[in-house]
C-alpha atoms as a PDB file:
ATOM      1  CA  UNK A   1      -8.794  -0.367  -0.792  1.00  0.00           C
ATOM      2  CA  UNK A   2      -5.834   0.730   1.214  1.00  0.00           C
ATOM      3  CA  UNK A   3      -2.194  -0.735   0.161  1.00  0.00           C
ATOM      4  CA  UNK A   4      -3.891  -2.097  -3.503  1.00  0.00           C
ATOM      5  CA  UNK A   5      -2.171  -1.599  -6.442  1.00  0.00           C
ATOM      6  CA  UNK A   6      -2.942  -0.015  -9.601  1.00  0.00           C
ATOM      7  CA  UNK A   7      -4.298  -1.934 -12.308  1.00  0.00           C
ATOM      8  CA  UNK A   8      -5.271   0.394 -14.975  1.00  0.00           C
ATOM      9  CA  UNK A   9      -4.570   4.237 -14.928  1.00  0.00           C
ATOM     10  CA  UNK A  10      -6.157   6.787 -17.011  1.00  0.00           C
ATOM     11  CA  UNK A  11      -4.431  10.390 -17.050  1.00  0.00           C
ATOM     12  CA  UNK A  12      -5.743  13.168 -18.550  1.00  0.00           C
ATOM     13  CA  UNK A  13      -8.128  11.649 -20.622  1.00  0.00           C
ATOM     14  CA  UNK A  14     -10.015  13.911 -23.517  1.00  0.00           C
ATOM     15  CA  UNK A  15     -12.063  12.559 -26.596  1.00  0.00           C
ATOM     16  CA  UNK A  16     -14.185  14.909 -29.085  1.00  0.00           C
ATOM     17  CA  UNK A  17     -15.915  14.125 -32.132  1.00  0.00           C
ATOM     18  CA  UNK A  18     -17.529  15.589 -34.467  1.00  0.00           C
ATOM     19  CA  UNK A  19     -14.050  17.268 -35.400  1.00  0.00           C
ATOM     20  CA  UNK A  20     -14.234  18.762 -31.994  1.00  0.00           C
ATOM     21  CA  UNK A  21     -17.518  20.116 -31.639  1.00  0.00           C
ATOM     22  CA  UNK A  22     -18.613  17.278 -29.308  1.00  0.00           C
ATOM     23  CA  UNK A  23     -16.351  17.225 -26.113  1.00  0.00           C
ATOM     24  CA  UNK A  24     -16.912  13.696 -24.807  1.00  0.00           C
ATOM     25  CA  UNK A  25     -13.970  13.640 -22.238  1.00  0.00           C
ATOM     26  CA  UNK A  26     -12.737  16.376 -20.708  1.00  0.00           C
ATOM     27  CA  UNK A  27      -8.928  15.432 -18.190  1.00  0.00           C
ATOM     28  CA  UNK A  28     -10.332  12.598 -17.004  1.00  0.00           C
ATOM     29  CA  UNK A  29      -8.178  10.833 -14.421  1.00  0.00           C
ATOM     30  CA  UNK A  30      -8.974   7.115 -12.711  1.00  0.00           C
ATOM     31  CA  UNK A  31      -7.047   4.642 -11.204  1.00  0.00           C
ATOM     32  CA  UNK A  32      -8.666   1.139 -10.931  1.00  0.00           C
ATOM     33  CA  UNK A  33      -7.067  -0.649  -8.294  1.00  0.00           C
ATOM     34  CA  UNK A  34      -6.240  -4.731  -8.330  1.00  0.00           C
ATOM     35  CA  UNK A  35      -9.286  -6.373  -7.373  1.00  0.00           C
ATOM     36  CA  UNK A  36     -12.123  -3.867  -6.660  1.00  0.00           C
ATOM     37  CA  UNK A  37     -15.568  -3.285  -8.424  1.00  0.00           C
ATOM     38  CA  UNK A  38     -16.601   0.300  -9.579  1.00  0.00           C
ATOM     39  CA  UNK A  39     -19.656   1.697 -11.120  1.00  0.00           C
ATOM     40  CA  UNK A  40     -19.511   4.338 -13.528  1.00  0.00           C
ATOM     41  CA  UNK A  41     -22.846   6.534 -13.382  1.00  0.00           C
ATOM     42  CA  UNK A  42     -24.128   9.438 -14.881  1.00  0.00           C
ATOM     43  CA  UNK A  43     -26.479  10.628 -17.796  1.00  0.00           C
ATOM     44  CA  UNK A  44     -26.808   8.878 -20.898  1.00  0.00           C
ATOM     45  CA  UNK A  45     -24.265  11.312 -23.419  1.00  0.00           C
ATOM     46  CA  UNK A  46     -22.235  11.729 -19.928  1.00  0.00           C
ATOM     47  CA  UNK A  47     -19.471  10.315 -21.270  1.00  0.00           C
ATOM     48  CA  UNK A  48     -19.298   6.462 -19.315  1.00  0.00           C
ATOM     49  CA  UNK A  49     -19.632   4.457 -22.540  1.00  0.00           C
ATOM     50  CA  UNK A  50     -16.768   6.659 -24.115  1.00  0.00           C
ATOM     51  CA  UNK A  51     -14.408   6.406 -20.973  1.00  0.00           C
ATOM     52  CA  UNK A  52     -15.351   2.498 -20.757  1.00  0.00           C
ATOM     53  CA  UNK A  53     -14.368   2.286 -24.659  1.00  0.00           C
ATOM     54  CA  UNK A  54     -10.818   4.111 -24.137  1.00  0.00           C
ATOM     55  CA  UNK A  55     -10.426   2.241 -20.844  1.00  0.00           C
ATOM     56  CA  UNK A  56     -10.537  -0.631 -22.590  1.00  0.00           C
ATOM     57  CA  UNK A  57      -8.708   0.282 -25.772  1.00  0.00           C
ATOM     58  CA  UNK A  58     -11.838   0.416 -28.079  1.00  0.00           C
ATOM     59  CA  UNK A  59     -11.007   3.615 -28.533  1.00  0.00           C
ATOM     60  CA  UNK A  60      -8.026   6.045 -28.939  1.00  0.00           C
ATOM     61  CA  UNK A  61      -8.020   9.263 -26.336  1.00  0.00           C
ATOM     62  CA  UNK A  62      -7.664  12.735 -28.267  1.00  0.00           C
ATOM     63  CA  UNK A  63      -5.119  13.487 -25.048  1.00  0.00           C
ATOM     64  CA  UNK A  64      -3.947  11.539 -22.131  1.00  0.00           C
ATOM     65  CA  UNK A  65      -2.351   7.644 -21.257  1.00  0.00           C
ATOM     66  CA  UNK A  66      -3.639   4.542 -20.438  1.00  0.00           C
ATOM     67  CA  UNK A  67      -1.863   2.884 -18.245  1.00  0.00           C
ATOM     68  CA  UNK A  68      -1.464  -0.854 -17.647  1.00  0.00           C
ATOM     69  CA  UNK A  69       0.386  -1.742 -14.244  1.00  0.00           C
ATOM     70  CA  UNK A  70       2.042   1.457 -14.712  1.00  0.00           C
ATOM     71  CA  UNK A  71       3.325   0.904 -17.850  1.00  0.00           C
ATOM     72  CA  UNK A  72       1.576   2.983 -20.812  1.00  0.00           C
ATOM     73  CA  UNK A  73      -0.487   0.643 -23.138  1.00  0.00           C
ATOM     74  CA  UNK A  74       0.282   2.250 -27.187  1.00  0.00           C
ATOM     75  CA  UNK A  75      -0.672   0.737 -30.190  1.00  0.00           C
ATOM     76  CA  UNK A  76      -3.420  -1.659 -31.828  1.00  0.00           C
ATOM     77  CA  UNK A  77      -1.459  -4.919 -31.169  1.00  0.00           C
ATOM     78  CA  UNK A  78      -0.932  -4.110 -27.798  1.00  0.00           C
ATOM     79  CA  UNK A  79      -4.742  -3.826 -26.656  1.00  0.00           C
ATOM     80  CA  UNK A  80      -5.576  -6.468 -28.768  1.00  0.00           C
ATOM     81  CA  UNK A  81      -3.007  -8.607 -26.440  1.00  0.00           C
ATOM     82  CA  UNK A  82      -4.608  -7.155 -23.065  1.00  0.00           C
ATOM     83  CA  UNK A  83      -7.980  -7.884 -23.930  1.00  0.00           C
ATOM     84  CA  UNK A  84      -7.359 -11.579 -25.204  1.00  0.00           C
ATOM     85  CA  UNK A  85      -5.614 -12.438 -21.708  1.00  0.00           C
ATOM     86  CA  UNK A  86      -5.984  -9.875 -19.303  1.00  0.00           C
ATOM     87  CA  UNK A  87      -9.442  -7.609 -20.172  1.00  0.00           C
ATOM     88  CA  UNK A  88     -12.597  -8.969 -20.992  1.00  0.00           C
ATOM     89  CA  UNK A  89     -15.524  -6.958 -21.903  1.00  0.00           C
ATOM     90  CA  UNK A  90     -19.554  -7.341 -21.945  1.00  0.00           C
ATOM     91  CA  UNK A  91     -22.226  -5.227 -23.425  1.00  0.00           C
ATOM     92  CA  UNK A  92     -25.465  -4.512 -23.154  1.00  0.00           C
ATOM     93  CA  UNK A  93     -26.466  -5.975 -26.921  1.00  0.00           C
ATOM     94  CA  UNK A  94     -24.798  -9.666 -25.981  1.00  0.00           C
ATOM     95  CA  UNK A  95     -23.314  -9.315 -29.533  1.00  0.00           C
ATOM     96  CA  UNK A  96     -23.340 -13.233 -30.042  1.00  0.00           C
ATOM     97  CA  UNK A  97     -22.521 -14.951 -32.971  1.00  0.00           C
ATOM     98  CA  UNK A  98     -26.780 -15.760 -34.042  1.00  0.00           C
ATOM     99  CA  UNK A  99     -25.384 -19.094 -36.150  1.00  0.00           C
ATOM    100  CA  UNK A 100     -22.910 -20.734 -33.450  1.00  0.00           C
ATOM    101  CA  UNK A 101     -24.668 -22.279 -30.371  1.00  0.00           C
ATOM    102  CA  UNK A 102     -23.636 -20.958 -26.712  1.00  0.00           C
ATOM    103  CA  UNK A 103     -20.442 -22.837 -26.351  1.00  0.00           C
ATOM    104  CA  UNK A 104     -19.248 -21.981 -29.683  1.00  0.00           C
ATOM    105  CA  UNK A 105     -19.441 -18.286 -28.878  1.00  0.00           C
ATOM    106  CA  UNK A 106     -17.474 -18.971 -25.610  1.00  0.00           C
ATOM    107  CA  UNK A 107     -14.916 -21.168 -27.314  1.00  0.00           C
ATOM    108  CA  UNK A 108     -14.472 -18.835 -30.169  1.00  0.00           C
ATOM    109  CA  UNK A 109     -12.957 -16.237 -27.099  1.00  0.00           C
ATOM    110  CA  UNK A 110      -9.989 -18.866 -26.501  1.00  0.00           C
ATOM    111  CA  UNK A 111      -8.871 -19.041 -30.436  1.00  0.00           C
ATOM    112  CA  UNK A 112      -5.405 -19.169 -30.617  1.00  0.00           C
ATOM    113  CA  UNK A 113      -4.833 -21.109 -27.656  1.00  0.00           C
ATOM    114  CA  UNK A 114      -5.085 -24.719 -28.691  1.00  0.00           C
ATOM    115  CA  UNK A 115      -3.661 -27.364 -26.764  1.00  0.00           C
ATOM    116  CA  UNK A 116      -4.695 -25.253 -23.086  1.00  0.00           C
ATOM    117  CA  UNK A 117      -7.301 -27.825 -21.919  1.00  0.00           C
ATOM    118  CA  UNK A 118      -9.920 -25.366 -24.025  1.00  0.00           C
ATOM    119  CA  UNK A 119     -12.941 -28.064 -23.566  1.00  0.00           C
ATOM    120  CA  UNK A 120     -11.965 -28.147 -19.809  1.00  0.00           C
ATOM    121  CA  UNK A 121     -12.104 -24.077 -18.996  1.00  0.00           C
ATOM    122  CA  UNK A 122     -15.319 -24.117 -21.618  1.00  0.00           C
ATOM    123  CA  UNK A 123     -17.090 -26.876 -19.636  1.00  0.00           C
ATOM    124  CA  UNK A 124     -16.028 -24.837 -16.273  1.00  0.00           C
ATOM    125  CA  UNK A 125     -17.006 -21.720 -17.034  1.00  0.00           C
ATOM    126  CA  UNK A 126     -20.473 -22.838 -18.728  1.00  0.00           C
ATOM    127  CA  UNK A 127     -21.329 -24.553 -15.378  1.00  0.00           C
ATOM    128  CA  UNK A 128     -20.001 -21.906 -13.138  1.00  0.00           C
ATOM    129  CA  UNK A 129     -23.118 -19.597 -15.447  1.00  0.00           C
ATOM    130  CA  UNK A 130     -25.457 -22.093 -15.206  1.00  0.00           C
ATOM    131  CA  UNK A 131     -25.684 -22.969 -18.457  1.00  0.00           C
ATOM    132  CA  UNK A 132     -24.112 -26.578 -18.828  1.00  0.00           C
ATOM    133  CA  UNK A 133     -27.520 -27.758 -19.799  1.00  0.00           C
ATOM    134  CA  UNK A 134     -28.102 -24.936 -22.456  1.00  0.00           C
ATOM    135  CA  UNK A 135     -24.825 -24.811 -23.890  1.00  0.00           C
ATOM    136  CA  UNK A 136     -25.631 -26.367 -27.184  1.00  0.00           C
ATOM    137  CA  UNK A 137     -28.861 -24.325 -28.177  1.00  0.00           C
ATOM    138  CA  UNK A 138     -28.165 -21.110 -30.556  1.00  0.00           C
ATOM    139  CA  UNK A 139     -28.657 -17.683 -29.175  1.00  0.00           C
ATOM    140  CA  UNK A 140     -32.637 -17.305 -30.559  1.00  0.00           C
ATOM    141  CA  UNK A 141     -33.261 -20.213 -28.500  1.00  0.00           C
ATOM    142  CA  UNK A 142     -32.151 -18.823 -25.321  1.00  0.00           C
ATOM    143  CA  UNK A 143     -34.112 -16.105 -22.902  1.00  0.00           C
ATOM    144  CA  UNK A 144     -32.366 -12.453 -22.424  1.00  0.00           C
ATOM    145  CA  UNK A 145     -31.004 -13.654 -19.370  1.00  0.00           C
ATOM    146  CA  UNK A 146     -29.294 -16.567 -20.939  1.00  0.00           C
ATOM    147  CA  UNK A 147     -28.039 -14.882 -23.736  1.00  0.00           C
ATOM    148  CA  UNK A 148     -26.368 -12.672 -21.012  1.00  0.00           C
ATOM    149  CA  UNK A 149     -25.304 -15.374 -18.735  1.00  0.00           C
ATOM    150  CA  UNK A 150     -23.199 -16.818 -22.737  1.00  0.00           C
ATOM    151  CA  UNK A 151     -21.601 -13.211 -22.764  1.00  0.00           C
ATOM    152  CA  UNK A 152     -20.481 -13.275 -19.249  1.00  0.00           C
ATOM    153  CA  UNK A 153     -18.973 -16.613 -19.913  1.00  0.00           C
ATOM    154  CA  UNK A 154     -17.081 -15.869 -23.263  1.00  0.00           C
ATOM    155  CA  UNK A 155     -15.554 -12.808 -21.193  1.00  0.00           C
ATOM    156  CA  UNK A 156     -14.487 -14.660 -18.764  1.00  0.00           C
ATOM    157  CA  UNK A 157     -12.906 -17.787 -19.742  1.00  0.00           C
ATOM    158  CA  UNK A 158      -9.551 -16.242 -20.177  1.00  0.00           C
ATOM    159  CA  UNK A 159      -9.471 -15.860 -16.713  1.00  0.00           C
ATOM    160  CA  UNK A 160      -8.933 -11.820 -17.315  1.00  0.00           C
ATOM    161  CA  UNK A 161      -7.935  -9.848 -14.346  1.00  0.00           C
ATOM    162  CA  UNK A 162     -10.080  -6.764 -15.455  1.00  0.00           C
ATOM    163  CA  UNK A 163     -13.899  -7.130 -16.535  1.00  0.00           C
ATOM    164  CA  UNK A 164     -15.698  -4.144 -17.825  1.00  0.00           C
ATOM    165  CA  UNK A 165     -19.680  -4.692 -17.890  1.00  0.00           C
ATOM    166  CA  UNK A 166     -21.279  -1.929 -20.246  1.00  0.00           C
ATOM    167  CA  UNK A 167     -25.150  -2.276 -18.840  1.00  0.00           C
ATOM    168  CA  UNK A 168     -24.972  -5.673 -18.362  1.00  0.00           C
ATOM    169  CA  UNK A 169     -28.582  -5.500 -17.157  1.00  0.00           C
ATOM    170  CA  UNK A 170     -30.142  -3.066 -19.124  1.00  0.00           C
ATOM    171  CA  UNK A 171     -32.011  -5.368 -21.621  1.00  0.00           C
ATOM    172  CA  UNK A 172     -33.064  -7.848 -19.113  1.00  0.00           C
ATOM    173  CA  UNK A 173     -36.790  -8.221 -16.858  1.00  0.00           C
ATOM    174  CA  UNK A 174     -35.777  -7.715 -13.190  1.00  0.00           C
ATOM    175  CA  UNK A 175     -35.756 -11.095 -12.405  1.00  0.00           C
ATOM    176  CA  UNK A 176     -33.232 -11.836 -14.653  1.00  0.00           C
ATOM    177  CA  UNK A 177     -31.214  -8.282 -13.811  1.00  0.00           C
ATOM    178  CA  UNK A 178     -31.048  -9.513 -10.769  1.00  0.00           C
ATOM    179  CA  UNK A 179     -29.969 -13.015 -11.315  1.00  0.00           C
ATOM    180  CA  UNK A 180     -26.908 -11.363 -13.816  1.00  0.00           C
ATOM    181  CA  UNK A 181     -26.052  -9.156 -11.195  1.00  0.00           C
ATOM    182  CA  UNK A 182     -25.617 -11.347  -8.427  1.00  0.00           C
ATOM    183  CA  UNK A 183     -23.663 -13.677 -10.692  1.00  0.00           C
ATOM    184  CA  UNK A 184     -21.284 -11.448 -11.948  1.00  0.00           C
ATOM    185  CA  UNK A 185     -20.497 -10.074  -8.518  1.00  0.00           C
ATOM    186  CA  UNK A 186     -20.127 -13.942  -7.340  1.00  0.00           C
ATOM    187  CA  UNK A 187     -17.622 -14.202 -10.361  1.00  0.00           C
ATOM    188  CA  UNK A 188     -15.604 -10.996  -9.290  1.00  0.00           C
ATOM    189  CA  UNK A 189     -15.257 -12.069  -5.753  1.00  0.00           C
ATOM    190  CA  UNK A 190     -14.367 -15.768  -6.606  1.00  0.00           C
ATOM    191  CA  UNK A 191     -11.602 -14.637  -9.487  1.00  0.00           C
ATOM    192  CA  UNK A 192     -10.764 -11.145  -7.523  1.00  0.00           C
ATOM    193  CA  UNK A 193     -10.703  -9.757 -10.722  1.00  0.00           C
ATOM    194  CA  UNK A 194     -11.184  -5.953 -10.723  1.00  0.00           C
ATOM    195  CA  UNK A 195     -15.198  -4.796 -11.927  1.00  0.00           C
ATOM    196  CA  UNK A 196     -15.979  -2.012 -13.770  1.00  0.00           C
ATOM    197  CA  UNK A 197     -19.664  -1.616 -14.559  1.00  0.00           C
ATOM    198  CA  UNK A 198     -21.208   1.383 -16.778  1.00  0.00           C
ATOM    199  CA  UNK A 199     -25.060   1.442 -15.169  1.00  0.00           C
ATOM    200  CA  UNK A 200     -28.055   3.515 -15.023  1.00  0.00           C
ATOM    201  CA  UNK A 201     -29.660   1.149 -12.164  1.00  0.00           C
ATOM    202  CA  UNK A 202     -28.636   2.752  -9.014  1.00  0.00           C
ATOM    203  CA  UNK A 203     -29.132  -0.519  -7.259  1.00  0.00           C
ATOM    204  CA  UNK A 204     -26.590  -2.081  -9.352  1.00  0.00           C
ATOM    205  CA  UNK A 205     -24.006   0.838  -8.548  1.00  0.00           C
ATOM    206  CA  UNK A 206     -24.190   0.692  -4.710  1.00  0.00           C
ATOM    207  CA  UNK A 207     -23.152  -3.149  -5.120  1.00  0.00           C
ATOM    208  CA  UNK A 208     -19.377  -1.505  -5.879  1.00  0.00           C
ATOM    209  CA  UNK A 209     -17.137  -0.424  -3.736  1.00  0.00           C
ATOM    210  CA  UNK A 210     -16.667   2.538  -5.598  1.00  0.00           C
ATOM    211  CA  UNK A 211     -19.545   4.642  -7.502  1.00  0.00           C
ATOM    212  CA  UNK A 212     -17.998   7.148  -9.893  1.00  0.00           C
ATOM    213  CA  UNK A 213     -20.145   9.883 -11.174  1.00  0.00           C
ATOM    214  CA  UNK A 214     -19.753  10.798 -14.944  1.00  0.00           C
ATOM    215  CA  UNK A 215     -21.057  14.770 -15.594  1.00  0.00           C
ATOM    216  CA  UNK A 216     -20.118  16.115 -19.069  1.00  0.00           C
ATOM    217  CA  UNK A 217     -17.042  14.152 -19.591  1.00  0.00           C
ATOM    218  CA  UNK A 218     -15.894  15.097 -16.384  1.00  0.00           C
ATOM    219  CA  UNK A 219     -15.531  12.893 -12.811  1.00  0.00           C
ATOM    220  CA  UNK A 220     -17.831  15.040 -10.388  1.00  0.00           C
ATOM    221  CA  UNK A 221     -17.607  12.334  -7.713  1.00  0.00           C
ATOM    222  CA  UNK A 222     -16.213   9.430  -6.750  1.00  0.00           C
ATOM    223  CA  UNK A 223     -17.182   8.102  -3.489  1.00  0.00           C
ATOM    224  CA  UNK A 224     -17.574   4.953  -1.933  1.00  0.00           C
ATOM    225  CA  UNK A 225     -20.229   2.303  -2.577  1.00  0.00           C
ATOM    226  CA  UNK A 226     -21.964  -0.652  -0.824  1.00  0.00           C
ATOM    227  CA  UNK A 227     -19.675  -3.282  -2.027  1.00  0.00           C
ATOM    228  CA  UNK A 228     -17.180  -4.628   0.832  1.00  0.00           C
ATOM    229  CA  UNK A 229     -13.371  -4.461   0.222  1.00  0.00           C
END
């Protein structure tokens, strides 16, 4: 990882809820460098899914900046521009669109930018999945795995340089966890796109170069992974 920049920067990141009876986040500070994968581990109420959400601009930190390229990322408009060109996001529920087939769902990520060869990056991205055949069934027609494989795709036809993967696996049957997993690290490696993955599998984690551990809102560890650089 030597000598690669920073693409997102969190400093001093705190959340509570619950008007502050529920620390989420406590000074949380990560730098996610151009181009590498992390996991993000720890118990579930750790805090990953709440970092991932702030990281991301779901969410607003209590205390702290987000920082994009070194620049700090404010306002609603902002993050809504980062994650339409430069941030794409998948999570664990698909959250698919039940009455628009698999394409639809992926084309419905490029609205806005008519007139950008959308039926050409559609048609690429569907095949790089796997799913060129598929592409015109709905969602209830598809396994877990394919429903997954249509999430992937609509995150990643925008070409983003950052993809965050909120247990991308969880709801799948090994074979198909496994057949996400390698995919998606195919993807990341093809696109060099920086990976950030929220998982319980430990399996999953060691694929990263980096595995971060999550305890009480706090980073207890961050140490390297399997992944290569």
């Amino acid at each position: 990882m030597t000598g690669r920049q920073t693409l997102l920067g969190l400093e001093n990141i705190s959340r509570s809820f619950d008007r502050g009876r529920i620390r989420a986040l406590s000074g949380v500070n990560l730098a996610l460098r151009i181009g590498e994968s992390v996991a993000l581990v720890g118990r579930s109420g750790s805090g990953k899914s709440c970092l991932l959400n702030i990281a991301s601009g779901l969410d607003r930190p209590d205390e702290g900046r987000v920082l994009w390229k070194g620049l700090e990322v404010t306002g609603r408009r902002r993050w809504a521009a980062l994650r339409h060109s430069s941030i794409g996001i998948v999570f664990q529920e698909f959250h698919l669109l039940p009455t628009l087939t698999g394409r639809q769902n992926v084309e419905l990520a490029l609205v806005g930018q008519s007139g950008k060869d959308i039926k050409g990056r559609v048609d690429r991205i569907l095949g790089q999945v796997g799913l060129t055949e598929m592409a015109d069934r709905l969602p209830g027609e598809l396994s877990g795995g394919e429903r997954q494989r249509v999430a992937l795709a609509r995150a990643l036809v925008r070409e983003p340089e950052l993809l965050f993967a909120d247990e991308p696996t969880g709801n799948l049957d090994s074979v198909n966890a496994d057949a996400v997993a390698s995919l998606t690290f195919d993807l990341h490696r093809q696109r060099r796109m920086a990976l950030v993955i929220v998982t319980h599998d430990p399996s999953l984690a060691r694929l990263c170069e980096r595995i971060v551990t999550i305890v009480d809102g706090r980073v207890s560890d961050d140490r390297p992974g399997g992944g290569i650089a």
